[in-house]
N, C-alpha and C. Protein backbone atom coordinates (compact mmCIF):
# COMPACT_ATOMS: atom_id res chain seq x y z
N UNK A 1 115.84 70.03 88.52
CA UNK A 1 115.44 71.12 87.65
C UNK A 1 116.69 71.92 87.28
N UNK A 2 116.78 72.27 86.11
CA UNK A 2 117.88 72.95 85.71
C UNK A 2 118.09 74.17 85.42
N UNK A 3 118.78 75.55 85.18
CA UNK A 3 118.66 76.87 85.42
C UNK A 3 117.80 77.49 84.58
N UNK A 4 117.39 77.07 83.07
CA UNK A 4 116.77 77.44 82.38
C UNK A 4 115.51 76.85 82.53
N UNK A 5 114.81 75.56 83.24
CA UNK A 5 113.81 75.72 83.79
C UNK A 5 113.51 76.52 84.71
N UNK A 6 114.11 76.87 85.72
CA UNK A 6 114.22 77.80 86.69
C UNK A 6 113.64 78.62 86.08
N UNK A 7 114.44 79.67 85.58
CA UNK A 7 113.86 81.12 84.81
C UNK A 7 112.86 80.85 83.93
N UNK A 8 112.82 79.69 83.28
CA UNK A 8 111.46 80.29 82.88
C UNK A 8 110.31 80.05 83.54
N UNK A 9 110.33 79.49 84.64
CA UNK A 9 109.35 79.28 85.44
C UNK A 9 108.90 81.05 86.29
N UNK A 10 110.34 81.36 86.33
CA UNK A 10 110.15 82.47 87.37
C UNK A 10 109.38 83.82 86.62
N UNK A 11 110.09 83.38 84.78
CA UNK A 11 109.22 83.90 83.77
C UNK A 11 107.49 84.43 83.79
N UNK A 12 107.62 82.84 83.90
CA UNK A 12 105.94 82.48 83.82
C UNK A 12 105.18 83.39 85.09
N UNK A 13 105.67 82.87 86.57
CA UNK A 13 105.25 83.71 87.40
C UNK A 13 104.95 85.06 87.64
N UNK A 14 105.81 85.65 86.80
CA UNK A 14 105.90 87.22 86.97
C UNK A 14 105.14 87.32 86.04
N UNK A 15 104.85 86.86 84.60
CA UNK A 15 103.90 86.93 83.72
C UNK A 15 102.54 87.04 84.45
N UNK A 16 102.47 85.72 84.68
CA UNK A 16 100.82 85.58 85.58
C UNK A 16 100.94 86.61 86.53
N UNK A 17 101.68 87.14 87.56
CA UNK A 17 101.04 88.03 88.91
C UNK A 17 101.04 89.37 87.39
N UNK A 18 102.05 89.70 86.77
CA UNK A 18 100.96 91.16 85.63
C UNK A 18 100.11 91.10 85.32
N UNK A 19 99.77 89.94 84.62
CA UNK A 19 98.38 89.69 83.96
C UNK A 19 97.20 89.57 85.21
N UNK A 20 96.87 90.96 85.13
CA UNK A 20 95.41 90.98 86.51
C UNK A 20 94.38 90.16 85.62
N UNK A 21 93.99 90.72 84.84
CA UNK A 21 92.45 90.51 83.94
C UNK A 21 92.69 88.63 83.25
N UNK A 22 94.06 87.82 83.74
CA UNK A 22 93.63 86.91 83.15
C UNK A 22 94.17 85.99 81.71
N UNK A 23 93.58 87.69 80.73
CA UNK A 23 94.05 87.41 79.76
C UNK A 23 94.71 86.72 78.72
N UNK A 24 95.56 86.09 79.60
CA UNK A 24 97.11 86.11 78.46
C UNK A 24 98.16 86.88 78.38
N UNK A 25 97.83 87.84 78.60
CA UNK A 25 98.43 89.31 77.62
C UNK A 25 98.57 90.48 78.93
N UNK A 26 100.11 90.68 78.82
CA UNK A 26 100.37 91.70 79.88
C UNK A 26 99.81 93.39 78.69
N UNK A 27 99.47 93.71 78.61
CA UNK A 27 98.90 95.47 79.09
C UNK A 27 99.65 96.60 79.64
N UNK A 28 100.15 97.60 78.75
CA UNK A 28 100.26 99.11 79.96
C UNK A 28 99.55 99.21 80.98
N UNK A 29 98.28 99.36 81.07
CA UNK A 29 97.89 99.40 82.12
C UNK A 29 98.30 98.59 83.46
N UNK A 30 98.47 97.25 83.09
CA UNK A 30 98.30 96.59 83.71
C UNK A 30 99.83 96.34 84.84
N UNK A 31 100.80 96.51 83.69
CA UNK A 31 102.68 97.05 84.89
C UNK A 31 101.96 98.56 85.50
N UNK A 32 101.38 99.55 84.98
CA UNK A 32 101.15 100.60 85.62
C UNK A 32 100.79 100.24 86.99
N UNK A 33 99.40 100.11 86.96
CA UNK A 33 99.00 99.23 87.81
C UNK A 33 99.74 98.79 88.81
N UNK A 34 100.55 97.62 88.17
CA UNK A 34 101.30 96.74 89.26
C UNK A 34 102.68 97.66 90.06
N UNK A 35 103.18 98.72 88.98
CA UNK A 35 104.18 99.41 89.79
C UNK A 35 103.89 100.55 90.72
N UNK A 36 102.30 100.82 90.58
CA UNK A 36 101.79 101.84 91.40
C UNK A 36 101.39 101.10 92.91
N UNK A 37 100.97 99.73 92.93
CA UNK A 37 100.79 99.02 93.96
C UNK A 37 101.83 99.23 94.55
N UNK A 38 102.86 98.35 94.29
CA UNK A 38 104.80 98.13 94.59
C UNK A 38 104.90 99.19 95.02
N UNK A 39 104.44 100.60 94.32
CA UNK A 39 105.32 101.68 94.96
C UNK A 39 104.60 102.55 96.18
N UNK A 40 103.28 101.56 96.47
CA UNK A 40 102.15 102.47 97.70
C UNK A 40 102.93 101.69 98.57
N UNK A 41 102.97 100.13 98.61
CA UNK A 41 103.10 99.38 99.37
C UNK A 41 104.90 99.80 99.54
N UNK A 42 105.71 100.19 99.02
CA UNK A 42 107.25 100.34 99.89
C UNK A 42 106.96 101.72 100.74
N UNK A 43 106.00 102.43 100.08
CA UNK A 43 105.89 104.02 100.76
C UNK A 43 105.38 103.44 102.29
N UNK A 44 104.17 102.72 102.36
CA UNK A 44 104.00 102.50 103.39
C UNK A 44 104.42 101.68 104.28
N UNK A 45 105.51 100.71 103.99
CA UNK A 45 106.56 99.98 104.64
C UNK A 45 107.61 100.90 105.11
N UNK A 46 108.35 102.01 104.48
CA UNK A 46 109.45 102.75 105.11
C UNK A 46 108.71 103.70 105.54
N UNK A 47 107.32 104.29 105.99
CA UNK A 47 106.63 105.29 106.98
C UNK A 47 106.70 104.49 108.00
N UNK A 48 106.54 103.16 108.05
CA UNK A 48 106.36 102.06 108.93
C UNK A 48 107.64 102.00 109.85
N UNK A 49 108.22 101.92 109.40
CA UNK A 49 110.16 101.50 109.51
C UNK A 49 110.63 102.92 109.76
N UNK A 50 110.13 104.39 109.57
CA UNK A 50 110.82 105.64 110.32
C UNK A 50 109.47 105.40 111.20
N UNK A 51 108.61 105.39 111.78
CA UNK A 51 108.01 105.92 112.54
C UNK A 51 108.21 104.67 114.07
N UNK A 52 108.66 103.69 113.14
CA UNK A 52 109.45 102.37 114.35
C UNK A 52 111.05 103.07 115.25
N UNK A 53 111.62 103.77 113.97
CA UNK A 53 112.76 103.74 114.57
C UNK A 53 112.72 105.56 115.30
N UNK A 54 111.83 106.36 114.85
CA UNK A 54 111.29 107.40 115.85
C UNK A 54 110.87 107.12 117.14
N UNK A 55 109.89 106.13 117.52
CA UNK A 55 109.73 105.67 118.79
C UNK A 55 111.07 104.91 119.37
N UNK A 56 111.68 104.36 118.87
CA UNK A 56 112.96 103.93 119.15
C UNK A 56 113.91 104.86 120.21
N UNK A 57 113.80 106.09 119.49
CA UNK A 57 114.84 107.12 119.80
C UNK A 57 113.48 108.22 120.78
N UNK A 58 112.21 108.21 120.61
CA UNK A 58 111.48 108.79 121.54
C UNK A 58 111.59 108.90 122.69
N UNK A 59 112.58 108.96 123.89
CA UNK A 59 112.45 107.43 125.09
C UNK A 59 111.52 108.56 125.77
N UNK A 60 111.16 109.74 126.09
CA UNK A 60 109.63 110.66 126.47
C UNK A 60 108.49 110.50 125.95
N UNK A 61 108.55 110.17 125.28
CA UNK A 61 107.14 109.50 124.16
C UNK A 61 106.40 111.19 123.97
N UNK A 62 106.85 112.10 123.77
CA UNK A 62 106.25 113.41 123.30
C UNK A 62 106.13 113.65 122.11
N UNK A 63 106.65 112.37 121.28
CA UNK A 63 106.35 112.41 119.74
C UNK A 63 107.69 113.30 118.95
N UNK A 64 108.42 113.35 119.87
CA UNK A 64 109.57 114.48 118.94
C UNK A 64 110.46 113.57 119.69
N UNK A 65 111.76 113.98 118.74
CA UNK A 65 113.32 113.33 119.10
C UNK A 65 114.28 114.16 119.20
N UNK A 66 114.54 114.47 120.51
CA UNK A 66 115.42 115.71 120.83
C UNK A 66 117.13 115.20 120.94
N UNK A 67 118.08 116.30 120.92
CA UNK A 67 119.23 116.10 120.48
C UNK A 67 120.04 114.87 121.61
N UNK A 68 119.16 115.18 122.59
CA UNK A 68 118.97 114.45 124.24
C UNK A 68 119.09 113.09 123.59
N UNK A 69 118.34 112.82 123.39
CA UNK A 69 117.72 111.28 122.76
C UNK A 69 118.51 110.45 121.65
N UNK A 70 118.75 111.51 120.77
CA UNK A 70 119.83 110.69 119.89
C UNK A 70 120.85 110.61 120.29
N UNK A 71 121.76 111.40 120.89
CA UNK A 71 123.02 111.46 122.03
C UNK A 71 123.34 109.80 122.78
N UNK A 72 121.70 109.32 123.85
CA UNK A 72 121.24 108.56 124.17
C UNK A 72 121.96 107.45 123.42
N UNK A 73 120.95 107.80 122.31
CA UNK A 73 120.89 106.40 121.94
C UNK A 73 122.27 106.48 121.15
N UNK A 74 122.85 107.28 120.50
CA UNK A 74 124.38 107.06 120.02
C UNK A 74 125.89 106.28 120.65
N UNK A 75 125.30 106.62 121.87
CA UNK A 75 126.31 106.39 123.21
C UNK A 75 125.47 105.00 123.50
N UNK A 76 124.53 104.56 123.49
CA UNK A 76 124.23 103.08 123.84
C UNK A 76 124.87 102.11 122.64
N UNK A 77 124.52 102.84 121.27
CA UNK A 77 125.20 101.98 119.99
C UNK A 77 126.27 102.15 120.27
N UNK A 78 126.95 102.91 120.62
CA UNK A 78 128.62 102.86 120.75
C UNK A 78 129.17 102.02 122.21
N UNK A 79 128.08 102.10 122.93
CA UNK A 79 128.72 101.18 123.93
C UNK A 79 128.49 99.86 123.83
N UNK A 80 127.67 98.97 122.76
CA UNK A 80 127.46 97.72 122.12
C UNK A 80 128.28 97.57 121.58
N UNK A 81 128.74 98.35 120.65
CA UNK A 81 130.12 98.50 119.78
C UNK A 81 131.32 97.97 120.41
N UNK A 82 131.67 98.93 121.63
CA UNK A 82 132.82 98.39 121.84
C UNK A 82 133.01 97.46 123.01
N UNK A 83 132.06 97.01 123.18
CA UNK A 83 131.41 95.69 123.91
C UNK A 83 131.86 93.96 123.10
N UNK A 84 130.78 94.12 122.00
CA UNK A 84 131.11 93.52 120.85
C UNK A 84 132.67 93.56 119.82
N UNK A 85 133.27 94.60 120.08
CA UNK A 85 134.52 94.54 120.02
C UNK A 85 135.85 93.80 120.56
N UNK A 86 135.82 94.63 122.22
CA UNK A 86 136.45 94.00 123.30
C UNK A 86 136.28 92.46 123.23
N UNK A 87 135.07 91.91 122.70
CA UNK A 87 134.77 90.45 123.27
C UNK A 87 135.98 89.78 121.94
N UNK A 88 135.57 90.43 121.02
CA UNK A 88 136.63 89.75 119.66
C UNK A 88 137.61 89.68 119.96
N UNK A 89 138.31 91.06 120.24
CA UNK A 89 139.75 90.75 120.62
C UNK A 89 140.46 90.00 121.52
N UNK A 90 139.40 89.69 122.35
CA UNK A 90 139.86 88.91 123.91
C UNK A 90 139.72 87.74 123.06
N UNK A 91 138.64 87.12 122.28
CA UNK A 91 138.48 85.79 121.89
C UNK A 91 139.91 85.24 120.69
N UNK A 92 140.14 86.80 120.30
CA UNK A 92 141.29 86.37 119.15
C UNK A 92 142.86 85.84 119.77
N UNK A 93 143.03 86.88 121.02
CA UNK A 93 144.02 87.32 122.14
C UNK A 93 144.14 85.96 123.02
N UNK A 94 143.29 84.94 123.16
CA UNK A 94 142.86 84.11 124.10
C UNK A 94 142.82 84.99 125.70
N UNK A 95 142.49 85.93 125.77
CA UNK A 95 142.39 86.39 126.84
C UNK A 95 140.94 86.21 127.23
């Protein structure tokens, strides 16, 4: 298959998922529609993704993230860091 089959295939696809009713025929309504979906569904993917990385940093589980906690967890990322560091240089170093 060649690039301009490609796209217009990918054409076609995006045609058909606009076209709800069928039709033929994409509609205002019908991108409205489709960009109001897209835009419930990212809202509720990144509430998803802060309220993951809130429990993350919770380690009391009291539902709040105190300065305690991010400290925590700053000093654990930084000690992966230079974990993952040290190992490079030793591997570059042959040490």
């Amino acid at each position: 298959m060649d690039i301009k089959q490609t796209a217009d295939e990918l054409i076609e696809k995006g045609k058909a998922a606009l076209d709800a009713n069928g039709d033929g025929k994409i509609e205002a309504g019908e991108v409205i529609d489709a960009l109001g979906k897209r835009a419930q569904e990212t809202a509720e993917a990144v509430s998803a993704a802060a309220d993951e990385v809130k429990q993350g940093f919770d380690a009391n589980a009291d539902g709040q993230v105190s300065l305690d906690e991010v400290t925590t967890v700053a000093r654990g990322v930084a000690d992966k860091a230079k974990e993952a560091v040290d190992g490079l240089v030793n591997k570059v170093t042959g040490q």
